[in-house]
C-alpha atoms as a PDB file:
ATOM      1  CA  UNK A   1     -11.302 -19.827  11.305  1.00  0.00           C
ATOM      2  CA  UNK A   2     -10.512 -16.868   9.426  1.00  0.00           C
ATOM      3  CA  UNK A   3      -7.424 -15.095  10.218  1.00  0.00           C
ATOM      4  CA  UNK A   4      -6.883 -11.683  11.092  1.00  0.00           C
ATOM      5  CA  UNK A   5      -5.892  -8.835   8.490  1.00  0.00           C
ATOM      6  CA  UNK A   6      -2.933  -6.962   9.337  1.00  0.00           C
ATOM      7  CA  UNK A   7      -1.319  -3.982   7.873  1.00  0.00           C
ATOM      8  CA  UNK A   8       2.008  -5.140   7.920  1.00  0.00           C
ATOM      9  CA  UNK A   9       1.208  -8.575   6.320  1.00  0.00           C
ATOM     10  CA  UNK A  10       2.786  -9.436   2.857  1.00  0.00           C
ATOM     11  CA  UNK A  11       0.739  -9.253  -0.466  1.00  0.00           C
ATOM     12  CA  UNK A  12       0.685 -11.332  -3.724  1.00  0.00           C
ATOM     13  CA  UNK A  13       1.257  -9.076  -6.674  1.00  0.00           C
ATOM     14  CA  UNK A  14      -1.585 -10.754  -8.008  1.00  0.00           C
ATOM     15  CA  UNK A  15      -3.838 -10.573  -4.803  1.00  0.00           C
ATOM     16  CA  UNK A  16      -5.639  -6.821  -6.465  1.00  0.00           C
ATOM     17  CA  UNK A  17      -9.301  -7.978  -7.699  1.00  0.00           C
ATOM     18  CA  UNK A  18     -11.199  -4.490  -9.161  1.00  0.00           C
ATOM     19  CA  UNK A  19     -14.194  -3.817  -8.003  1.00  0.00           C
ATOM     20  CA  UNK A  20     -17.727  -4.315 -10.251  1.00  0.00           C
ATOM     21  CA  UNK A  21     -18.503  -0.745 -10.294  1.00  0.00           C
ATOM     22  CA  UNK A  22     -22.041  -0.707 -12.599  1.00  0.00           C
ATOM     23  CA  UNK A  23     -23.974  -1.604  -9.226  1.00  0.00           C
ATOM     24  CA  UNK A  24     -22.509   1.105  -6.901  1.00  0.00           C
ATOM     25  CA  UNK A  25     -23.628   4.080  -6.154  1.00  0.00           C
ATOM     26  CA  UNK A  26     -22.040   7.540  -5.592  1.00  0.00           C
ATOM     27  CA  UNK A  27     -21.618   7.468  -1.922  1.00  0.00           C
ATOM     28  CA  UNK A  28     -19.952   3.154  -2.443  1.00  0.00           C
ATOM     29  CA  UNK A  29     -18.130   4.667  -4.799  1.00  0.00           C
ATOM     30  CA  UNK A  30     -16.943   7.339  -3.104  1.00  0.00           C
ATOM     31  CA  UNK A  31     -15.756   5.111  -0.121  1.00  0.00           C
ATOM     32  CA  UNK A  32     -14.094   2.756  -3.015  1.00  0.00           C
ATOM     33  CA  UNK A  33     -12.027   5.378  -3.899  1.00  0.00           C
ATOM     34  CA  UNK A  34     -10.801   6.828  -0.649  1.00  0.00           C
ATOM     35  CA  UNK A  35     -10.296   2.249   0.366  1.00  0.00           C
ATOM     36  CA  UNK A  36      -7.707   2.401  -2.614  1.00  0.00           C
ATOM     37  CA  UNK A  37      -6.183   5.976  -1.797  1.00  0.00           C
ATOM     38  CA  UNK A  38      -5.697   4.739   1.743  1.00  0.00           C
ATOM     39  CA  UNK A  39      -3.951   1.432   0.584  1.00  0.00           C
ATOM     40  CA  UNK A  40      -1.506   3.750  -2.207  1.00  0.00           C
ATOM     41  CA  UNK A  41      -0.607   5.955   0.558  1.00  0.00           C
ATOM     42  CA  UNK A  42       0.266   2.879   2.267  1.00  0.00           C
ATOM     43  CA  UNK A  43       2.663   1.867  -0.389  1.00  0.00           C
ATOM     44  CA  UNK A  44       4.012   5.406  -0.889  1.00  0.00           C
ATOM     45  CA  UNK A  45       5.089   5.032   2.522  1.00  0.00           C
ATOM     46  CA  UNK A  46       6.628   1.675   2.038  1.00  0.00           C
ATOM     47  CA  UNK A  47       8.740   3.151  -0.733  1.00  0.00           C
ATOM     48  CA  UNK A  48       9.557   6.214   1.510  1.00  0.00           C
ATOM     49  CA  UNK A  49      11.534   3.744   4.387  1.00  0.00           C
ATOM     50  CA  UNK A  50      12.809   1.989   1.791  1.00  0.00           C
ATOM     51  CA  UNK A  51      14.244   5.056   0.091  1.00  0.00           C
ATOM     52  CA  UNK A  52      15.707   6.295   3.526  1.00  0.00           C
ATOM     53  CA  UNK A  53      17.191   3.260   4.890  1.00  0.00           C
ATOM     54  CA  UNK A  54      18.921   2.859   1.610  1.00  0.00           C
ATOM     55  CA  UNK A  55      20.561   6.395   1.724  1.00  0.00           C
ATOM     56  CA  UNK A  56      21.209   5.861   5.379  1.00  0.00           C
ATOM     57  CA  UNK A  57      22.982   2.866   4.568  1.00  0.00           C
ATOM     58  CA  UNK A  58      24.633   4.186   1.262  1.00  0.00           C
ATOM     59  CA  UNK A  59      25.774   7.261   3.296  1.00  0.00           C
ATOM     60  CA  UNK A  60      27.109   5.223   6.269  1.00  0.00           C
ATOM     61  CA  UNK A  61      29.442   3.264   4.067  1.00  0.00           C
ATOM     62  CA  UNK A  62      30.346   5.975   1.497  1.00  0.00           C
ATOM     63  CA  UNK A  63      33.891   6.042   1.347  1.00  0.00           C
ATOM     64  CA  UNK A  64      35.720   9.439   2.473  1.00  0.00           C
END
């Protein structure tokens, strides 16, 4: 039974396999392309709460 595919769920590094592209055609390709735009706004927004929460933290225990 396969599992089910969650946003939130951890990734290898390693887990990225690129696409064949020679057999796809424009309109594939086009929905390729917005698949890995979706997933790098994804990690953009990782990055972003990570950011904050690090300055939230760095400015809660800055001494005065």
């Amino acid at each position: 039974m396969a599992m089910p595919e969650h946003d939130d769920a951890p990734r290898r590094r390693d887990a990225f396999v690129p696409q064949v592209l020679d057999p796809m055609g424009e309109e594939e390709l086009g929905a390729y392309i917005a698949e890995l735009r979706a997933e790098i706004a994804r990690a953009e927004a990782a990055i972003a709460k990570r950011r904050a929460q690090k300055d939230a933290a760095s400015a809660f225990f800055r001494m005065p």
